[in-house]
Protein backbone atom coordinates (compact mmCIF):
# COMPACT_ATOMS: atom_id res chain seq x y z
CA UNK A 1 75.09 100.98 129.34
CA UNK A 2 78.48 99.87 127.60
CA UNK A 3 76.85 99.87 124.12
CA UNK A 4 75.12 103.80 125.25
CA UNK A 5 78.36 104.94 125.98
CA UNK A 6 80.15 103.35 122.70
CA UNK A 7 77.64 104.88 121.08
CA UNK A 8 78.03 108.56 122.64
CA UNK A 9 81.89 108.17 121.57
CA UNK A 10 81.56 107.46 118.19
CA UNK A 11 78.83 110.11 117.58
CA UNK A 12 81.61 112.51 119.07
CA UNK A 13 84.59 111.44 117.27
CA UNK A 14 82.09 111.54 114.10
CA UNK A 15 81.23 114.82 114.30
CA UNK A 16 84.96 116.15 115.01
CA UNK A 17 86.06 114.29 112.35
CA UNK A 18 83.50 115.96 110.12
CA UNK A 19 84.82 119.42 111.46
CA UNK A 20 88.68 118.72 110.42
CA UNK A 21 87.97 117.61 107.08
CA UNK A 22 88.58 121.45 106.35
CA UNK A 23 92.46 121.87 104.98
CA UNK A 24 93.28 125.17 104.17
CA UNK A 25 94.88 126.10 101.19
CA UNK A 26 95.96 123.90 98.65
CA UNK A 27 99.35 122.61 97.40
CA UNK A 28 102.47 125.13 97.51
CA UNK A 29 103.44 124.29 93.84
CA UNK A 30 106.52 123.03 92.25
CA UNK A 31 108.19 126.19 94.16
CA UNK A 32 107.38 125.77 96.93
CA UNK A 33 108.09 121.90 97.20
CA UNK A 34 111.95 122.72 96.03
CA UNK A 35 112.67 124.94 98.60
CA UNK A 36 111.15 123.05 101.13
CA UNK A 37 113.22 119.87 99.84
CA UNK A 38 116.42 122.26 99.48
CA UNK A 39 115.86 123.58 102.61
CA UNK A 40 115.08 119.76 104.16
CA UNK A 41 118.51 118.73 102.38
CA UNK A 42 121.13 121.37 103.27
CA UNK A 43 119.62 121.39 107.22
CA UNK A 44 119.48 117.89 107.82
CA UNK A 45 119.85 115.11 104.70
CA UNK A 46 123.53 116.82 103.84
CA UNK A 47 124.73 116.42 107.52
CA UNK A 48 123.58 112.77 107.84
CA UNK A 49 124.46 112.08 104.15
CA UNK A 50 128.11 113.22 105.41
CA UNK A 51 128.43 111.26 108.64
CA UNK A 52 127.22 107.93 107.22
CA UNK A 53 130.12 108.34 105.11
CA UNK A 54 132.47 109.31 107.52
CA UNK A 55 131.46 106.15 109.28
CA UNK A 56 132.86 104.13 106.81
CA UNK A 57 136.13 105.43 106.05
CA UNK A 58 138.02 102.31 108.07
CA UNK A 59 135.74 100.41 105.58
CA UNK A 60 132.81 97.90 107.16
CA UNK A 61 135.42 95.56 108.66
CA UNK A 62 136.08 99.41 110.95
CA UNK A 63 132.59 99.71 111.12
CA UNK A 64 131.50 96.90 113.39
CA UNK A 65 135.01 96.78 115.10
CA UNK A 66 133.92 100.55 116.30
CA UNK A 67 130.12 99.67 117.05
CA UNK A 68 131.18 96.08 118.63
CA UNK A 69 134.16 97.08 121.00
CA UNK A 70 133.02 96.11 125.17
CA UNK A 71 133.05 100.42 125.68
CA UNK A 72 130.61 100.80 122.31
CA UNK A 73 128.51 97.85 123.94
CA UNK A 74 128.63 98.52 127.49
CA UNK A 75 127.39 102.62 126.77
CA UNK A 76 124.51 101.58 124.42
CA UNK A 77 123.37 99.23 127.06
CA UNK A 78 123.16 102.28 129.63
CA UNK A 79 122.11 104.73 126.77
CA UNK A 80 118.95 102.26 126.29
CA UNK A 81 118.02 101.51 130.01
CA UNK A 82 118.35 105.29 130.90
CA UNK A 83 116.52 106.24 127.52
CA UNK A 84 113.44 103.83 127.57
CA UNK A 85 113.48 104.57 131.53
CA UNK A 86 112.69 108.42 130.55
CA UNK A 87 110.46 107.78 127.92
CA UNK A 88 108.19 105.93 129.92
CA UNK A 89 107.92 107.94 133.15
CA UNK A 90 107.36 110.75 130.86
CA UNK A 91 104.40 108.47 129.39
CA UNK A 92 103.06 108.54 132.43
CA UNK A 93 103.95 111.54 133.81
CA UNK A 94 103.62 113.78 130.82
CA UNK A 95 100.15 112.72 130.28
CA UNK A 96 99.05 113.43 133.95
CA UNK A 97 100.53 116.80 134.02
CA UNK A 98 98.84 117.82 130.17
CA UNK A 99 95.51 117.01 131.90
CA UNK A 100 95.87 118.64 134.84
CA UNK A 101 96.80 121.39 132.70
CA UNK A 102 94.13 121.21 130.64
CA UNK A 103 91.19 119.67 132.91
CA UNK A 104 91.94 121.24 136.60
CA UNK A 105 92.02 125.02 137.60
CA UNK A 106 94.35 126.27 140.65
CA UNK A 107 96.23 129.37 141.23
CA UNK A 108 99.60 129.50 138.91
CA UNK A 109 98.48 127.46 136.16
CA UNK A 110 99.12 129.91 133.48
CA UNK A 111 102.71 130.16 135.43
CA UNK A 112 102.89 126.28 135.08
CA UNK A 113 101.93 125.94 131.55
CA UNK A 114 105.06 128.59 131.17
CA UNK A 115 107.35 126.83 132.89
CA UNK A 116 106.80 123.12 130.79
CA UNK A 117 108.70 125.02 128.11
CA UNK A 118 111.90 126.07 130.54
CA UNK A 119 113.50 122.59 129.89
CA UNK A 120 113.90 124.27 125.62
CA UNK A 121 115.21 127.72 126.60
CA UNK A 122 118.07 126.48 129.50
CA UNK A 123 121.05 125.94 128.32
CA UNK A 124 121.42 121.50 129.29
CA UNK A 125 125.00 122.36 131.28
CA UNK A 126 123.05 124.74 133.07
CA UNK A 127 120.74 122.48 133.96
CA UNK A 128 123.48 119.45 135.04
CA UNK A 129 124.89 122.37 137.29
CA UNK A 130 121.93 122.97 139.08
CA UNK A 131 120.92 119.18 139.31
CA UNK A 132 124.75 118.50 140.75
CA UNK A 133 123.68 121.28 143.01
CA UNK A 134 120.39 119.89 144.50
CA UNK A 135 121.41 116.49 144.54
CA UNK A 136 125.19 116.20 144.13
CA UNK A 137 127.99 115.96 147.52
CA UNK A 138 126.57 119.27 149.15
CA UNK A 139 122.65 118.90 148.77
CA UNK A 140 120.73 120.84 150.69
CA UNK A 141 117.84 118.75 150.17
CA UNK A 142 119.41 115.85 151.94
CA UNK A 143 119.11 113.46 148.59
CA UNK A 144 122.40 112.49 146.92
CA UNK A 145 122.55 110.17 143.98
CA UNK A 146 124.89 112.16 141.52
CA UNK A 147 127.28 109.65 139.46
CA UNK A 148 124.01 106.86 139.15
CA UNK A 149 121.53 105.99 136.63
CA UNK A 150 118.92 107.57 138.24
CA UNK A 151 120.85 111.04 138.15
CA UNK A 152 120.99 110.39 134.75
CA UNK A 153 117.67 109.23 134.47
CA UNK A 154 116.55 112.53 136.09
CA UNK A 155 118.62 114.58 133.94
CA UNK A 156 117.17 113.31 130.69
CA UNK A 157 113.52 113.82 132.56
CA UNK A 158 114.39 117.41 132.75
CA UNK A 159 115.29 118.15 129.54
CA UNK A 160 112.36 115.54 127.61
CA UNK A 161 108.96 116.22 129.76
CA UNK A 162 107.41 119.58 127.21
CA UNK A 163 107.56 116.50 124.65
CA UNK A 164 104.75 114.45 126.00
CA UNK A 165 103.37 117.31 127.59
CA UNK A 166 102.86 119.54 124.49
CA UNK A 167 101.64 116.76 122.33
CA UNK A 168 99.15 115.66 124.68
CA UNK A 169 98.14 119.08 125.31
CA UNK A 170 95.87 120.28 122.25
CA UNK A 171 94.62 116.41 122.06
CA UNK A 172 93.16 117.02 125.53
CA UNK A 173 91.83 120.23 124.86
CA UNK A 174 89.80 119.17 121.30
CA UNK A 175 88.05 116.46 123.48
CA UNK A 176 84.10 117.53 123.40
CA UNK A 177 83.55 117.05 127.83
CA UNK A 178 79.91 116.73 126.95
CA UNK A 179 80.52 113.54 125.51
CA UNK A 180 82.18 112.00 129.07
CA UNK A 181 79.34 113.93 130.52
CA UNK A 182 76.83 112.03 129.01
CA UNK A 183 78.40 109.11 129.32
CA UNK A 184 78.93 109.60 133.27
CA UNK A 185 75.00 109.99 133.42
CA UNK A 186 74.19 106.93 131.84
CA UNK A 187 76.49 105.70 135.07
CA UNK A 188 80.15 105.41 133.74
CA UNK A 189 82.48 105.25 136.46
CA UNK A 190 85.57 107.70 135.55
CA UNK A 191 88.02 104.74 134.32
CA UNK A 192 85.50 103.45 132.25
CA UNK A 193 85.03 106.83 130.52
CA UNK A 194 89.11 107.26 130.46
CA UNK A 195 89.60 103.66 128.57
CA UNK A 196 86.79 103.91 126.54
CA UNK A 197 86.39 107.65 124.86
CA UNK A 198 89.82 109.36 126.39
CA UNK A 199 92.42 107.10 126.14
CA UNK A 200 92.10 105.99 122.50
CA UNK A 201 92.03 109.38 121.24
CA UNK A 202 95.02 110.46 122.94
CA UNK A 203 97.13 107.16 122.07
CA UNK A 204 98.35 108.51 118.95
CA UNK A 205 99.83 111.77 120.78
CA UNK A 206 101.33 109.83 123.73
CA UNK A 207 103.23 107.69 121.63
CA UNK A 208 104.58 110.49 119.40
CA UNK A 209 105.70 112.52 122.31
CA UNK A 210 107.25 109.50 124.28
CA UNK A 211 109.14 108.76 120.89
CA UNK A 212 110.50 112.11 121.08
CA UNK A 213 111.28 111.71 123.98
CA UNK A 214 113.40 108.62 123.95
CA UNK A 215 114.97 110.21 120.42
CA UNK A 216 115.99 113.31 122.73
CA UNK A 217 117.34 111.29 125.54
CA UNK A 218 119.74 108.72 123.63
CA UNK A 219 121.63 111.69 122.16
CA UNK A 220 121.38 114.37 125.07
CA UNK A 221 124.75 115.32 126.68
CA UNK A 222 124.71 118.26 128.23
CA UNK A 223 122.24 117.58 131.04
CA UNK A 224 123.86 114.67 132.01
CA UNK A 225 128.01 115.64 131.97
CA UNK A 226 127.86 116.53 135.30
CA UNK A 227 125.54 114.89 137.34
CA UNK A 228 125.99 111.60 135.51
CA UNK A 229 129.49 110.74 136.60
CA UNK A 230 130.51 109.74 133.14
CA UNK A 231 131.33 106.70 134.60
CA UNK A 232 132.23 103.61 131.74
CA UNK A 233 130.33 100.46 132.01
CA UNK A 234 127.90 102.26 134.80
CA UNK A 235 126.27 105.85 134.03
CA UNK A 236 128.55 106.93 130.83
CA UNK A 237 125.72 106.68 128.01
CA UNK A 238 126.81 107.27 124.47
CA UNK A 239 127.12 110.92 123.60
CA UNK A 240 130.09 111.25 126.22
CA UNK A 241 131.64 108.05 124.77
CA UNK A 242 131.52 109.91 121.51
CA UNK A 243 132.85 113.08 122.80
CA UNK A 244 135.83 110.97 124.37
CA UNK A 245 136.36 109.87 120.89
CA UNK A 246 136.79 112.34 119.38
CA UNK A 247 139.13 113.82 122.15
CA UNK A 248 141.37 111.43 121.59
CA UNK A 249 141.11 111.88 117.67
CA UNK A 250 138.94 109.12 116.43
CA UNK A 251 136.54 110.69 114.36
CA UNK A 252 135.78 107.63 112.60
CA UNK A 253 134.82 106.03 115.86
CA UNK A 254 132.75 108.56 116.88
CA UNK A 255 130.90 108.57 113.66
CA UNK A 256 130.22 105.37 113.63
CA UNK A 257 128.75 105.39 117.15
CA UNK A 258 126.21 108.24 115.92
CA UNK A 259 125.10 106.47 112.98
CA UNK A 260 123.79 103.74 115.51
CA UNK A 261 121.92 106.89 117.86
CA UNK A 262 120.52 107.94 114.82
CA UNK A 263 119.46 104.72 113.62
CA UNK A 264 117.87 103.32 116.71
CA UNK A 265 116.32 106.94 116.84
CA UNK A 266 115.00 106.68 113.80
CA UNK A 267 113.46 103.05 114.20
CA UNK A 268 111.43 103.74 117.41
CA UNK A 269 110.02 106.86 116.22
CA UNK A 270 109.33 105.03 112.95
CA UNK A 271 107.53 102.58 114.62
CA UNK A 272 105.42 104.43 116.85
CA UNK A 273 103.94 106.44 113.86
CA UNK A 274 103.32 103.55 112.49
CA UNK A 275 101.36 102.30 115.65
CA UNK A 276 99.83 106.03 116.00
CA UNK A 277 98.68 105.96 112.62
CA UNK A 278 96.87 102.44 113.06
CA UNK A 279 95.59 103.40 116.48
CA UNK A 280 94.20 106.33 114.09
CA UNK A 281 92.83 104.41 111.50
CA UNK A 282 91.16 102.22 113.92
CA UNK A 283 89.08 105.14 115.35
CA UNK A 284 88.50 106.14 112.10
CA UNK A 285 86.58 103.17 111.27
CA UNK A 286 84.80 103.06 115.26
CA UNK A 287 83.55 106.39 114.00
């Protein structure tokens, strides 16, 4: 029965592979590639470009003296927990909502799907008031925990679940159902058919939107200024160290504590493309 239903999997992912080898039109031209790259450079490249410098102007000796002092080191630490924390649950809980979404009707679910995108259009203080209000001094729901990690924790949920959601979405919905149907005749049980046709077609999109994710949480700050605390050492995570920075006037500082967010940032996600794109490749050859 295993080898049937390996067998009904790969005939599926064959065939859908066959029906995206379709691109569309061709390349943009020479044109088109420089304003995309012009474009690309004065939007983001420039920016970075400038704040790697600023970074540097105590020299590298300031550098690591900003990145190393106990307040730098005691924020990333919180920054991380709080970050992989959200990341994860949104793993989890992204991917369960996307296929109810997807694989389950009940009344509201158009209003539902509308909703997953709220988190984009509120304005992140907005959403810190409201969260102070439901679970701050004066809840009404009986459930304080403002000034904690898991305030912040649910702050950062807030503002990072359409990430998982939304890439796991259209994943879910290319899926050919005939495929676990067949393989539920032949006798699969329903965590069989998950792990074994499911699950390694969605990897890929999981990962991506959990990287995003974790990328959005270690450099959110509105969300989090008021029902965190901003507490050193215990719930302040690193964009409200940086903001104290620069209150006080150290720009350098404050630079140099970005151009670690951005790194780490850009390592994870780095990383889980790679892993997407061998989880990928790997189907590719099953198929």
């Amino acid at each position: 029965m295993s080898t049937t239903i390996e067998a009904e999997s790969r005939s599926w992912r064959a065939s859908s592979r066959k029906g995206r080898k379709f691109r569309g039109p061709g390349s943009v031209g020479p044109l088109g590639l420089g304003v995309a790259v012009l474009w690309l450079s004065i939007i983001v490249l420039l920016p970075l470009a400038a704040l790697l410098v600023k970074s540097f102007d105590n020299g590298l000796a300031g550098f690591w003296d900003a990145v190393t002092q106990p307040r730098a080191i005691a924020t990333f630490k919180v920054t991380l927990e709080v970050s992989v924390a959200t990341a994860i649950i949104n793993l989890f809980l992204g991917t369960l909502i996307a296929w109810v979404l997807v694989r389950d009707e009940f009344p509201g679910k158009r209003f539902v799907n509308a909703v997953i995108d709220l988190p984009f259009a509120l304005p992140t203080i907005v959403a810190s008031l409201v969260l102070l209000s439901l679970y701050g001094p004066t809840s009404p729901v009986g459930l304080v925990f403002n000034a904690t990690k898991p305030a912040v924790v649910v702050a950062l949920l807030f503002v990072t679940l359409p990430f998982v959601v939304r890439a796991v979405q259209p994943v879910l919905i290319e899926i050919d159902k005939e495929v676990e149907e067949a393989a539920a005749s032949l006798g699969a049980g329903n965590l069989t058919i998950f792990r074994r046709i499911v699950l390694p077609v969605l990897m890929p999109a999981v990962l991506s939107g959990a990287g995003l994710a974790f990328a959005r949480a270690i450099g959110e700050f509105g969300s989090v200024v008021l029902i965190g605390g901003n507490i050193p050492g215990q719930t302040q995570i690193a964009s409200q160290y940086i903001r104290e920075l620069i209150e006080y006037d150290h720009q350098v500082d404050a630079a140099a504590i970005s151009v670690v967010l951005l790194a780490l940032a850009f390592v994870v996600l780095f990383v889980l493309r790679i892993v997407g794109s061998r989880l990928a490749r790997r189907e590719e050859q099953i198929r």
